[in-house]
N, C-alpha and C. Protein backbone atom coordinates (compact mmCIF):
# COMPACT_ATOMS: atom_id res chain seq x y z
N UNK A 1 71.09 201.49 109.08
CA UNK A 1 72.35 200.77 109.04
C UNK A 1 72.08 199.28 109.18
N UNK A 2 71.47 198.70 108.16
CA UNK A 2 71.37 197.42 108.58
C UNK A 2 72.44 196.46 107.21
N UNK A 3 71.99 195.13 107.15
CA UNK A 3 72.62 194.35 106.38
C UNK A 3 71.91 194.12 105.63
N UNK A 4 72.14 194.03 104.20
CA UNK A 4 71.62 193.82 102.95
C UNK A 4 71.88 192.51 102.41
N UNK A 5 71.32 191.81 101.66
CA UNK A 5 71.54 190.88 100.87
C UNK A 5 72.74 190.48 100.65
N UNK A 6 73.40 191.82 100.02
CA UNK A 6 75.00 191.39 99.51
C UNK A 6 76.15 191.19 100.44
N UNK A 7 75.82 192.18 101.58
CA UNK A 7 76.36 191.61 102.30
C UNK A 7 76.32 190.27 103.25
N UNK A 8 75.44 189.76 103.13
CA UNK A 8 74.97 188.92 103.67
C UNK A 8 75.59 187.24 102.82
N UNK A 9 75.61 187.31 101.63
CA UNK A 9 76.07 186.91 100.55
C UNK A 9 77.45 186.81 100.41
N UNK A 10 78.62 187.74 100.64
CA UNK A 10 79.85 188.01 100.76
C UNK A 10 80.16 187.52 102.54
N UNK A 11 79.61 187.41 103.49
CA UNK A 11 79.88 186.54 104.43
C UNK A 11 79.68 185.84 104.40
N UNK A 12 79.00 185.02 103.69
CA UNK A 12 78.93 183.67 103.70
C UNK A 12 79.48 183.45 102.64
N UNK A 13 80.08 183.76 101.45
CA UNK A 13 81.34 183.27 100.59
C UNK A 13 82.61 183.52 101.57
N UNK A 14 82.62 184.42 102.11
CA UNK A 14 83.70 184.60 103.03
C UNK A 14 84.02 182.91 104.21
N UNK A 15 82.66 182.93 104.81
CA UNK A 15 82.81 181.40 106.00
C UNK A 15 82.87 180.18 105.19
N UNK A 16 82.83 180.48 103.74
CA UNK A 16 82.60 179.05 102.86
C UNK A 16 83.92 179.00 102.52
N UNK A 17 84.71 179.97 102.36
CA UNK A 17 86.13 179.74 101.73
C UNK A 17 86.83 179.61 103.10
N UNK A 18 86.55 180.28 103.94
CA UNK A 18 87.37 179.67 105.20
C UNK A 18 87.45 178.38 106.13
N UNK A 19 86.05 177.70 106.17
CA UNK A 19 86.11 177.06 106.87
C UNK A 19 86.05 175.42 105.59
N UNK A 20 85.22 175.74 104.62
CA UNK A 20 85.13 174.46 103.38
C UNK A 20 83.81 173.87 103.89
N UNK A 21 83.09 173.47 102.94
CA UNK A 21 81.94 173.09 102.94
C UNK A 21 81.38 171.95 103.59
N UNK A 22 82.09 170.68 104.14
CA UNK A 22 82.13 169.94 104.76
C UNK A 22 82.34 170.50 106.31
N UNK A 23 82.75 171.33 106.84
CA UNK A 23 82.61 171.67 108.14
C UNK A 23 81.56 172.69 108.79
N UNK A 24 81.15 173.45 107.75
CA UNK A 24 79.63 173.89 108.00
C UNK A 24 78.60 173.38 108.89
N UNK A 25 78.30 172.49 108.28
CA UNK A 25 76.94 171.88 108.83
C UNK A 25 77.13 171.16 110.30
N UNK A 26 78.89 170.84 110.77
CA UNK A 26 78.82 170.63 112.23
C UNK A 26 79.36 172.40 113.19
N UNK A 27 79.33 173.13 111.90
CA UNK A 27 79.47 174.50 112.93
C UNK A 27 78.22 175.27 113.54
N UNK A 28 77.18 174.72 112.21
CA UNK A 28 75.95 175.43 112.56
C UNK A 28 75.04 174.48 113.66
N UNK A 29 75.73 173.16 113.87
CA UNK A 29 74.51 172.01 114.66
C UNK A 29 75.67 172.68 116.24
N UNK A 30 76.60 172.95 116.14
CA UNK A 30 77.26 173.22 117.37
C UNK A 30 76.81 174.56 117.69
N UNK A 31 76.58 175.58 116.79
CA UNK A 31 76.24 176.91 117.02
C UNK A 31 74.53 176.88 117.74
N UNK A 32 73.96 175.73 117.37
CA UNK A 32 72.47 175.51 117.52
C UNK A 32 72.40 175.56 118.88
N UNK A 33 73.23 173.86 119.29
CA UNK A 33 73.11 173.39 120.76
C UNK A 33 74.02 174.39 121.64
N UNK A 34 74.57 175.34 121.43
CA UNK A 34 74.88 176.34 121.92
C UNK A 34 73.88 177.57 122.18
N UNK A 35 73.29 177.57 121.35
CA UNK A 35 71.89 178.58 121.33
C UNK A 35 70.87 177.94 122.25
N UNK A 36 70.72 176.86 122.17
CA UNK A 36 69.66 176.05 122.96
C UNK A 36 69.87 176.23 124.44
N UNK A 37 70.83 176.02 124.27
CA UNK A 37 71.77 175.63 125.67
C UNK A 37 71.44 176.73 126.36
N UNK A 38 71.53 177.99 125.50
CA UNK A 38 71.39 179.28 126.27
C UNK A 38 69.83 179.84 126.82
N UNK A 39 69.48 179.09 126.43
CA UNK A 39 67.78 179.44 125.86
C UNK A 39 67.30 178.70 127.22
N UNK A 40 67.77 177.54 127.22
CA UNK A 40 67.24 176.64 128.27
C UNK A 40 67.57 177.25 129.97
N UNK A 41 68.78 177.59 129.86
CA UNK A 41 69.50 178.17 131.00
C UNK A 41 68.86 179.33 131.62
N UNK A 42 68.40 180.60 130.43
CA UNK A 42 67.90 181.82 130.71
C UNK A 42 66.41 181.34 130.97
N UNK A 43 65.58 180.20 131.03
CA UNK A 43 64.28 180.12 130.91
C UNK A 43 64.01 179.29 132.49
N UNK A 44 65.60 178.64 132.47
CA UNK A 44 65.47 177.91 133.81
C UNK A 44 65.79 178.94 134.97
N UNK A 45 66.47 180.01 134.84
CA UNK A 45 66.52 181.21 135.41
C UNK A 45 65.55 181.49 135.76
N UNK A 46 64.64 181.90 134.97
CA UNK A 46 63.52 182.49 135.24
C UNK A 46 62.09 182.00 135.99
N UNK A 47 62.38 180.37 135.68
CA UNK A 47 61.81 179.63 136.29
C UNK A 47 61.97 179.35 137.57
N UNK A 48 63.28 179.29 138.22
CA UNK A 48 64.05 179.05 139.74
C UNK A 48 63.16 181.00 140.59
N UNK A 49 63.47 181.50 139.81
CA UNK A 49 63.12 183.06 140.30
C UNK A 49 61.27 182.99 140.49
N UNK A 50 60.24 182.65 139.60
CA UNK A 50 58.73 182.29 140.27
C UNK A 50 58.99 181.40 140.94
N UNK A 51 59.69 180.59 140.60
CA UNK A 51 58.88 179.45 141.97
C UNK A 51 59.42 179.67 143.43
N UNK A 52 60.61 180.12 143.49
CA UNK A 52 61.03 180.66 145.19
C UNK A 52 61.02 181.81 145.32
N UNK A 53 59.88 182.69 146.09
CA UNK A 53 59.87 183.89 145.98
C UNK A 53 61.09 184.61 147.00
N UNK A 54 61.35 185.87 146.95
CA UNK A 54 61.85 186.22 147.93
C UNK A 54 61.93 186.60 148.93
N UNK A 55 62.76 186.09 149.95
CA UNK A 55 62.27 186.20 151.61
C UNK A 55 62.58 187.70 152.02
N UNK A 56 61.38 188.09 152.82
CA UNK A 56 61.55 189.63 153.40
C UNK A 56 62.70 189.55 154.67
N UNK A 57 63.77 190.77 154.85
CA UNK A 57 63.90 190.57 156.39
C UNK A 57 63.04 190.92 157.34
N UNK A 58 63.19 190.54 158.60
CA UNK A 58 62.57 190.61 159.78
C UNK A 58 62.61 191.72 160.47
């Protein structure tokens, strides 16, 4: 069950007639720094978690 070409093709005639070709390219730079954003967050996560280990109780 995956996605094929055509479909792949027909959503994006689909986001081209909806949104117009001039607003694209600031949906995909906003969709980016949104991705980044997430990327950075889950890595800084992971980073805060090695460097302070966790304290045992007593």
């Amino acid at each position: 069950m995956g996605i094929g070409m055509q479909e792949i093709l027909v959503i994006a005639l689909i986001i081209l007639l909806f949104f117009g070709g001039k607003k694209i390219p600031e949906l995909m730079k906003g969709l980016g720094k949104g991705v980044k954003s997430f990327k950075d967050g889950m890595n800084g996560k992971i980073d805060d978690e090695q460097q302070e280990p966790k304290k045992k109780d007593e």
